[in-house]
Each structure stands twice: as C-alpha cells, then as structure tokens.
Protein backbone atom coordinates (compact mmCIF):
# COMPACT_ATOMS: atom_id res chain seq x y z
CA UNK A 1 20.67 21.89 -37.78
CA UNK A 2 19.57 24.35 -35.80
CA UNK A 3 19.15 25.58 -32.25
CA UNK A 4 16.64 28.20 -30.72
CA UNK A 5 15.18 29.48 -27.64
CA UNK A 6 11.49 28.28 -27.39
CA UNK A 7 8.54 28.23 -24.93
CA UNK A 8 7.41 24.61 -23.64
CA UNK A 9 4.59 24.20 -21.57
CA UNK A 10 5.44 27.76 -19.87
CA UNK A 11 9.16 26.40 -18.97
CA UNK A 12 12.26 28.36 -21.07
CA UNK A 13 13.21 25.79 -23.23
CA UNK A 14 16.04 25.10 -26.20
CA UNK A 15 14.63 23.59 -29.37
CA UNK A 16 17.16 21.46 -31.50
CA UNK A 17 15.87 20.89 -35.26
CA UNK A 18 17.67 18.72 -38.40
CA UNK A 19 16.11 17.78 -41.03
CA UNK A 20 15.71 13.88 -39.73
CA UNK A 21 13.95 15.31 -36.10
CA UNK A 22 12.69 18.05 -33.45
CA UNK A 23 13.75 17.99 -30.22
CA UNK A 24 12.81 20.17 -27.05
CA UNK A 25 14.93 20.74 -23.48
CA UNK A 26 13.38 22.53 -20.56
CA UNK A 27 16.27 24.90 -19.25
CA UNK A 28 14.21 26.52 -16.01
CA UNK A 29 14.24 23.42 -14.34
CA UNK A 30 15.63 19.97 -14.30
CA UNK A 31 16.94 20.00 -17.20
CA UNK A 32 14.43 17.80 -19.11
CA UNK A 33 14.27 16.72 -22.87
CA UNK A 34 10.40 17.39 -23.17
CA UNK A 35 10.14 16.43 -26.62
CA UNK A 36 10.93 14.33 -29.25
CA UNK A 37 9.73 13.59 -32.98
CA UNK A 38 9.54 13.94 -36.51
CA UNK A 39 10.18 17.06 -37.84
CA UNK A 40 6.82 17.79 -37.81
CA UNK A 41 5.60 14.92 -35.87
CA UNK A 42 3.71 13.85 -32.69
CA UNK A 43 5.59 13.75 -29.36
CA UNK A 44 7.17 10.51 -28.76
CA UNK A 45 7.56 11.39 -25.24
CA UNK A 46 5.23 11.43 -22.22
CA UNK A 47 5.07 14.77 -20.40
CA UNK A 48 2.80 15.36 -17.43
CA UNK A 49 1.09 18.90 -18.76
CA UNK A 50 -1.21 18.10 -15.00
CA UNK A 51 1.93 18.45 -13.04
CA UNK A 52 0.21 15.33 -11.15
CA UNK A 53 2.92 13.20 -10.65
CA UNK A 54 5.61 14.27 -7.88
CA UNK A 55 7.27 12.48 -4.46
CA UNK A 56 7.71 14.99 -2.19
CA UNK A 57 9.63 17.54 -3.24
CA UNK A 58 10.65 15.44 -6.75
CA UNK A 59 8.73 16.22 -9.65
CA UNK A 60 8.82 13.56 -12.74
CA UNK A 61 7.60 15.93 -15.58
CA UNK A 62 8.03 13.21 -18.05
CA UNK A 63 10.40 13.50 -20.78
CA UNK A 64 14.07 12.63 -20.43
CA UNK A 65 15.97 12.91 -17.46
CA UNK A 66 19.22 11.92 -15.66
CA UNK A 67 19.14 10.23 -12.46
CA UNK A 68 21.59 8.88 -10.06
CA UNK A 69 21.42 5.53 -8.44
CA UNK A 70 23.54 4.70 -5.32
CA UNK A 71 26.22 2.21 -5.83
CA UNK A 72 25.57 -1.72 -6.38
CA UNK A 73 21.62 -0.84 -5.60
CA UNK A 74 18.91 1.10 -8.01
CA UNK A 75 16.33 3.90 -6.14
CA UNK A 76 17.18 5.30 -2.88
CA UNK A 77 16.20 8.33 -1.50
CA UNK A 78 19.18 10.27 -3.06
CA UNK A 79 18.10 9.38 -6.93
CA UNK A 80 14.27 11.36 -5.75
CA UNK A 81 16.26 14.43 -5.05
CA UNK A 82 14.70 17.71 -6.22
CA UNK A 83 15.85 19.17 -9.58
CA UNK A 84 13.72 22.79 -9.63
CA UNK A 85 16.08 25.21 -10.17
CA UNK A 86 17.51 26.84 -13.53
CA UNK A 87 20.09 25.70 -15.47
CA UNK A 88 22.87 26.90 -17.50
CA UNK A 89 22.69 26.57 -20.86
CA UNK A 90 26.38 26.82 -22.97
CA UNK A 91 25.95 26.49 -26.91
CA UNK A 92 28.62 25.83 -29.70
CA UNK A 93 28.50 24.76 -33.05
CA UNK A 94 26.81 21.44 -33.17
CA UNK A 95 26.19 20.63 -29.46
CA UNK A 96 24.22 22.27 -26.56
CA UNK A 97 24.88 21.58 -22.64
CA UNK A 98 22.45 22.24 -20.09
CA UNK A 99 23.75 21.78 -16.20
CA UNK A 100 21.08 21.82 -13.49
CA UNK A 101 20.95 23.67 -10.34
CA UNK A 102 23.11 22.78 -7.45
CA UNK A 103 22.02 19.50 -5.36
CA UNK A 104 22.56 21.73 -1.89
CA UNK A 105 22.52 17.86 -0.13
CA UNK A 106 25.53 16.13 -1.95
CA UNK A 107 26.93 19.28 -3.84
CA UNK A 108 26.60 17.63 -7.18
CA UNK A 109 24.90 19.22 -10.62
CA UNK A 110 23.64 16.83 -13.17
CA UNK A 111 22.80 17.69 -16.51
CA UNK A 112 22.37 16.72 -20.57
CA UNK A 113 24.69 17.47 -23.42
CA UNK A 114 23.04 17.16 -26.76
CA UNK A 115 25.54 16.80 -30.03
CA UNK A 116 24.23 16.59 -33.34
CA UNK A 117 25.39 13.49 -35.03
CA UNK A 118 23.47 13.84 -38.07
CA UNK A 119 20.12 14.25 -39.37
CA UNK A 120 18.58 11.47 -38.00
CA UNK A 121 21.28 11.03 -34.77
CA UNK A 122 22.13 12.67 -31.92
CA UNK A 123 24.06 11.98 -28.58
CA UNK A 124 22.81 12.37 -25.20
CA UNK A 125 25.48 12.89 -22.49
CA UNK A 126 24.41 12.70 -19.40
CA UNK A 127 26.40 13.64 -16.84
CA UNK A 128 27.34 14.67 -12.86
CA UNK A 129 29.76 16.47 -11.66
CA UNK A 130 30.86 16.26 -7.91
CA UNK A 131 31.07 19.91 -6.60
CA UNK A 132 31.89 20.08 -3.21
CA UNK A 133 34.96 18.66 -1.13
CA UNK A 134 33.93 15.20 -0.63
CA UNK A 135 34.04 12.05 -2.72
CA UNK A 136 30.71 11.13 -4.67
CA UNK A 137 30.00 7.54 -5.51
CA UNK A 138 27.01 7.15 -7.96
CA UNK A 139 25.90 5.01 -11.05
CA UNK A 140 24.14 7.18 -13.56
CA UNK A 141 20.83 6.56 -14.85
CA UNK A 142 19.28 7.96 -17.84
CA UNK A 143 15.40 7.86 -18.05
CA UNK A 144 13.39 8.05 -20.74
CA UNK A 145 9.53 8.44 -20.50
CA UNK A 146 7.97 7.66 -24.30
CA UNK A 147 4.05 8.01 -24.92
CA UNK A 148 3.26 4.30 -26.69
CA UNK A 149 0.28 4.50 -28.79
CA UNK A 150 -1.96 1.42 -30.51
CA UNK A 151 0.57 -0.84 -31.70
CA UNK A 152 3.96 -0.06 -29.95
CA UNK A 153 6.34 -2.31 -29.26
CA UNK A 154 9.73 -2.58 -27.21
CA UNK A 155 12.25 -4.67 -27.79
CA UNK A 156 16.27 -5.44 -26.74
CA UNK A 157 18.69 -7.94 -28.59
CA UNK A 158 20.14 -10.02 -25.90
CA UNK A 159 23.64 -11.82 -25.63
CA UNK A 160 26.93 -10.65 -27.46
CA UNK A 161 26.61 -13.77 -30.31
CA UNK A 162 30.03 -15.25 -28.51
CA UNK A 163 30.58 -19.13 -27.75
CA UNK A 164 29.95 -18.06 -24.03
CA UNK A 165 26.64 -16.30 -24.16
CA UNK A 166 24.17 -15.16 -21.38
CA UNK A 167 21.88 -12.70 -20.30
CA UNK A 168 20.34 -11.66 -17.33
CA UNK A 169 16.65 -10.51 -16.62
CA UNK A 170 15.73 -9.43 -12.64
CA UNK A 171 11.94 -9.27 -12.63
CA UNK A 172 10.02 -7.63 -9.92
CA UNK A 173 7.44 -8.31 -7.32
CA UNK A 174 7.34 -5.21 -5.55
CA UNK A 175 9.72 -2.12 -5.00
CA UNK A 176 9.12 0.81 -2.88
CA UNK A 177 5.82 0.92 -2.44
CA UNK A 178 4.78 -0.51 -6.39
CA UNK A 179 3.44 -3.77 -6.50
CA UNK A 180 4.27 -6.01 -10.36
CA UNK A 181 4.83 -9.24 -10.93
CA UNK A 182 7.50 -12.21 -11.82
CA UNK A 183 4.52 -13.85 -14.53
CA UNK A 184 3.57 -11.37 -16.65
CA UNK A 185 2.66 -11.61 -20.71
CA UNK A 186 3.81 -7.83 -21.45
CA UNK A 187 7.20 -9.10 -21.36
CA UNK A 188 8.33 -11.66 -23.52
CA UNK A 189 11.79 -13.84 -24.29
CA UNK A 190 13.17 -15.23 -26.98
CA UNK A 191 16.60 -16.65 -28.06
CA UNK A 192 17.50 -13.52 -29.42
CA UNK A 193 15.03 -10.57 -28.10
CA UNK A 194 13.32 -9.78 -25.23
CA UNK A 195 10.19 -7.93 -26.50
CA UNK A 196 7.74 -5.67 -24.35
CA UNK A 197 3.86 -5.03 -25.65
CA UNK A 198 2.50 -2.52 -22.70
CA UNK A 199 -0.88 -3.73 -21.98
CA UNK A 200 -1.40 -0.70 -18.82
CA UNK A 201 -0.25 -2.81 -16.02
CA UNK A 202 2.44 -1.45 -13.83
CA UNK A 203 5.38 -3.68 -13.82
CA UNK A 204 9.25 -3.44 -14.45
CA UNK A 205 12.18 -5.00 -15.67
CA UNK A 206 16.08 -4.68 -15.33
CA UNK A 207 18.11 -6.00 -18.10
CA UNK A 208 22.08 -7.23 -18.48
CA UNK A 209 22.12 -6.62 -22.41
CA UNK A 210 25.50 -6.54 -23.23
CA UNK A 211 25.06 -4.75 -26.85
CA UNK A 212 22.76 -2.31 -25.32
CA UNK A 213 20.40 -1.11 -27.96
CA UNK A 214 16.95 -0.44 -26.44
CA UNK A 215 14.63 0.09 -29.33
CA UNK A 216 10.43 1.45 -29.23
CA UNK A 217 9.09 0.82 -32.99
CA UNK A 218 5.94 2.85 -33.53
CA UNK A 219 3.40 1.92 -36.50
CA UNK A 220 1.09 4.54 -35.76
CA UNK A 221 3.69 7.47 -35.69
CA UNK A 222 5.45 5.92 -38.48
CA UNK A 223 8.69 5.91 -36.80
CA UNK A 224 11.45 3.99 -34.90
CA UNK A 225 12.95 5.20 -32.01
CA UNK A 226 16.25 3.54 -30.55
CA UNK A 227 18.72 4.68 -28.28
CA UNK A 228 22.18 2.44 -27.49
CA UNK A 229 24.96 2.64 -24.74
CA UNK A 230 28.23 1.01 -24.77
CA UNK A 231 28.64 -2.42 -22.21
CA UNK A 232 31.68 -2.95 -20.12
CA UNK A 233 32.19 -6.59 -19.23
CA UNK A 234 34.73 -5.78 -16.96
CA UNK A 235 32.92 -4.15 -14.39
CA UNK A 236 29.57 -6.11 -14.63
CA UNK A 237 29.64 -6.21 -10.89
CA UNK A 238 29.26 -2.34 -10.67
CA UNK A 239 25.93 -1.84 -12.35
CA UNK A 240 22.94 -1.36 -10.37
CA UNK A 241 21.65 -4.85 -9.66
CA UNK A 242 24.16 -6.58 -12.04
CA UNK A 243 22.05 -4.95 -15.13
CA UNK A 244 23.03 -1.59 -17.41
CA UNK A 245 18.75 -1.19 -19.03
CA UNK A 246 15.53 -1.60 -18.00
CA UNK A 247 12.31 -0.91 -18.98
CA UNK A 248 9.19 0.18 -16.53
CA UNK A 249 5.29 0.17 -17.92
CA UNK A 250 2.92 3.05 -16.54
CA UNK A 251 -0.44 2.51 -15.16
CA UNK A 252 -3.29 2.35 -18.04
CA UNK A 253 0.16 2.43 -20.48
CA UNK A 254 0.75 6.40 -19.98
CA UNK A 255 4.15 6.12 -20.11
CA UNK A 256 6.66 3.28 -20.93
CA UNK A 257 10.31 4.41 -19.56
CA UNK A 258 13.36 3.06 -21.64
CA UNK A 259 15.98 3.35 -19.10
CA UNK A 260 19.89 3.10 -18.85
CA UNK A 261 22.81 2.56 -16.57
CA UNK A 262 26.06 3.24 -16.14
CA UNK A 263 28.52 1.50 -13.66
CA UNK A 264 29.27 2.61 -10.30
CA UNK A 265 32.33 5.06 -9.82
CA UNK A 266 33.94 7.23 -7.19
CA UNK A 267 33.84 11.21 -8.55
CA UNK A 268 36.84 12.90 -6.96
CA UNK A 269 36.06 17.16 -5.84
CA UNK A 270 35.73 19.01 -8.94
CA UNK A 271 35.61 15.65 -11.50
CA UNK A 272 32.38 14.75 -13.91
CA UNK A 273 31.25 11.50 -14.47
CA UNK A 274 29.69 10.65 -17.56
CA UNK A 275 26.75 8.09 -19.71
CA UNK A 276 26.27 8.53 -23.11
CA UNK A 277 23.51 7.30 -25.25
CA UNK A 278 23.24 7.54 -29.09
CA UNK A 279 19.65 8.04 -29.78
CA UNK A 280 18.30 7.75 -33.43
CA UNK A 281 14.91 8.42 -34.99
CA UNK A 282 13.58 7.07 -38.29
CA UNK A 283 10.96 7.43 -40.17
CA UNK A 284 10.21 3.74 -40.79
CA UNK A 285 9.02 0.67 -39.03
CA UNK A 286 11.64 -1.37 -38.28
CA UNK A 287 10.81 -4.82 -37.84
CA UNK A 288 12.03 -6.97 -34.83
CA UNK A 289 13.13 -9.73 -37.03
CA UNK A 290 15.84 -6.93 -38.28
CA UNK A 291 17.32 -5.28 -35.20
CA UNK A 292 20.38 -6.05 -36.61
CA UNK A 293 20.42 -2.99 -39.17
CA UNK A 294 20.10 -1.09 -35.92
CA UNK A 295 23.73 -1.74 -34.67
C-alpha cells in the first residue's frame, strides 16, 4: 500500500495503490475520488474531462463526492453549494484525509478519509464538520458517479431476512427540473433484489435497504465493485425521504450514481458528523444469484 502525490486531469491529486486496486483523489478542489480500478485497470468512475456539467456555481466533476442533504428532504439549494477551493490533505500510516475548503454560507468543511482495509478494501469516511457558532442540521450523502459499460448491472439485496420484513422503493416522476418515470424496465424487483440494467434514460430511485450493500458487477472490466453502509432502524424516520441508497441513471447511460445516506443530525460548533462506506473491488464477476458472499 502506497500513497503518492500525482497529477489528474491538471488537478493536484493523491494516488492510493495495493496490490487488489488504484485509486485517485483530487486535493485542489472538492475533494473528489476521480478514480477507481484495477491495479492496472480502466476507470470505473465517470469523470467529466469537458468540464460540461455544472449548476451555477456547482461543478459535478464526476467521481466521488460528499454531499449534504437538508433534514427529512433530499436536494435543496444548500447540497449544490460550491466546493472549488483547496483542501488539506493530512497522511498517516494506512489512511489519508482530505478536508475541503470552507463553505463561507453555513461555515461547514466536508471532506473524505480513505483507510486501507486491505488489498482489495478500503473505507470511505465521509464527513462534515460544523465550523462556525451556530448549530448545523444535515444528512450526509455520499455520491458515487461509475462509468457502466456493455453489460453492467446494479443490484441491492432488500429486507433484513427477519419474520417482519419490508422494504421501501420511492420512484420518481419529476424532481427539480428532471423529468423520469414511476414505469420503467431499467429497474427491476424481485423477492430478494432490486436489480438496475441502465438502458440511457434519465430516471432515479431512492431505496430503504436495510443491509445496505449497493453492488455494480462489470463483465467487461472483469470486476465487481460494491460499496456497503451500516442501517439504523431506530431512526428510519431521519433519512432523507424515509430511504438510506439510491441509485440515479445518466442520459445516454454516461454515468450511473450509486448513492448513500446517512440520517439526519444536529452538529453542535466545532463537532464532525460522519458516513462511512466500505467499498471493495474484485477482480471477478460476481453473480446476482450470490450477493450473499458479498456481506
């Protein structure tokens, strides 16, 4: 395991290397994991090299990000707020933090600690820490942007496998300004997975998956890519829209975000709240029919 300073795209940027994977964060802005693959593999992740897709002052970039929702809802005009400044980047033995610039509007910096599980896992902290003199009340929301190719396939276990089990699936006729659709064949259920095969239509779906293990298997890369969060029953109320995943298809399929939530909290002056994600990459197929290995 390694980590070194790199060049990505013409941002300063940390590359993290183990045997099992490669991973890239952009430190001059966001901060943004900007890649993600094999050791010597194709980008799993979508990253907009045209710069082409902003809102307002907002850029996307692509890649991984950490987002804040306001309380009880999903997007408001707070989660679009600009992340262009430098971070700070703070290294130790097996784990790397970068902290983005401060939000001047609700004094809050967010920002992406990467440990080194092992070769083939590694946990993503996101984080935000309140840093001014008022209370902050957020949900945070960690976005993933992956490139499918021919072949790719999403998929979530749903229920908990309990003698009282449920799940919940909001679907989505239009949201600020996007237009999908409740009937739609990229998304399928089963009794046990909800599956997604992105056929380039823009549409979206939140999820209430209590194991929450998001999973994108890859045949033409070779490779599975997974990432899981814990579930708290006891505050189901607080996540956005009752659900802790979603997933959200790109026109033409150039990107598919995996996306997770964490429940809503209060963040006294000076405190950090935090979402963490265990991500793993393999370098097999797994099939749907065995999501259980995944666990």
């Amino acid at each position: 395991m390694a980590f070194k300073k790199v060049e990505f795209d013409g941002h300063e940027a940390i590359e993290v290397k183990t045997q099992g994977l490669r991973m890239v964060i952009v430190t001059d802005v966001g901060p943004r994991i900007a890649w993600l693959s094999l050791p010597d593999g194709e980008n799993l992740l979508f990253w907009d090299y045209e710069r082409a897709l902003s809102r307002g002052e907002w850029s996307l970039r692509g890649g991984h990000r950490v987002w804040c929702a306001t309380s009880l809802a999903d997007e408001s005009e707070d989660t679009y707020a600009p992340d262009n400044g430098p971070c700070t980047v703070a290294e130790s033995a097996d784990s790397i933090t970068i902290t983005g610039a401060l939000n001047e509007g609700n004094r809050t910096r967010r920002g992406i600690t990467v440990t080194v599980v092992d070769a083939e896992t590694v946990s993503v902290e996101n984080f935000v820490t309140n840093a001014g003199p008022m209370l902050y009340g957020t949900s945070l929301w960690a976005l993933t942007c992956t490139l499918p190719a021919d072949g790719t396939r999403y998929f979530v276990p749903l229920g908990d496998g309990s003698d009282w089990d449920y799940t919940q699936i909001t679907s989505f006729r239009c949201w600020a300004g996007g237009e999908g659709g409740l009937a739609d064949d990229q998304f399928t259920t089963t009794e046990e997975l909800f599956t997604i095969e992105p056929k380039g239509r823009v549409n979206k779906r939140m999820l209430m998956a209590q194991r929450g293990l998001q999973v994108m298997t890859d045949p033409a890369r070779a490779c599975t890519f997974c990432k899981q969060t814990p579930y708290d029953a006891n505050r189901a109320f607080q996540y956005p829209l009752g659900t802790n995943m979603a997933f959200y298809v790109g026109e033409k399929n150039f990107m598919v975000e995996m996306e997770s939530m964490a429940p809503a909290e209060t963040i006294k002056p000076g405190d950090t709240a935090r979402h963490v994600e265990t991500w793993r990459l393999l370098p097999r197929v797994v099939a749907m029919d065995d999501w259980a290995s995944l666990i």
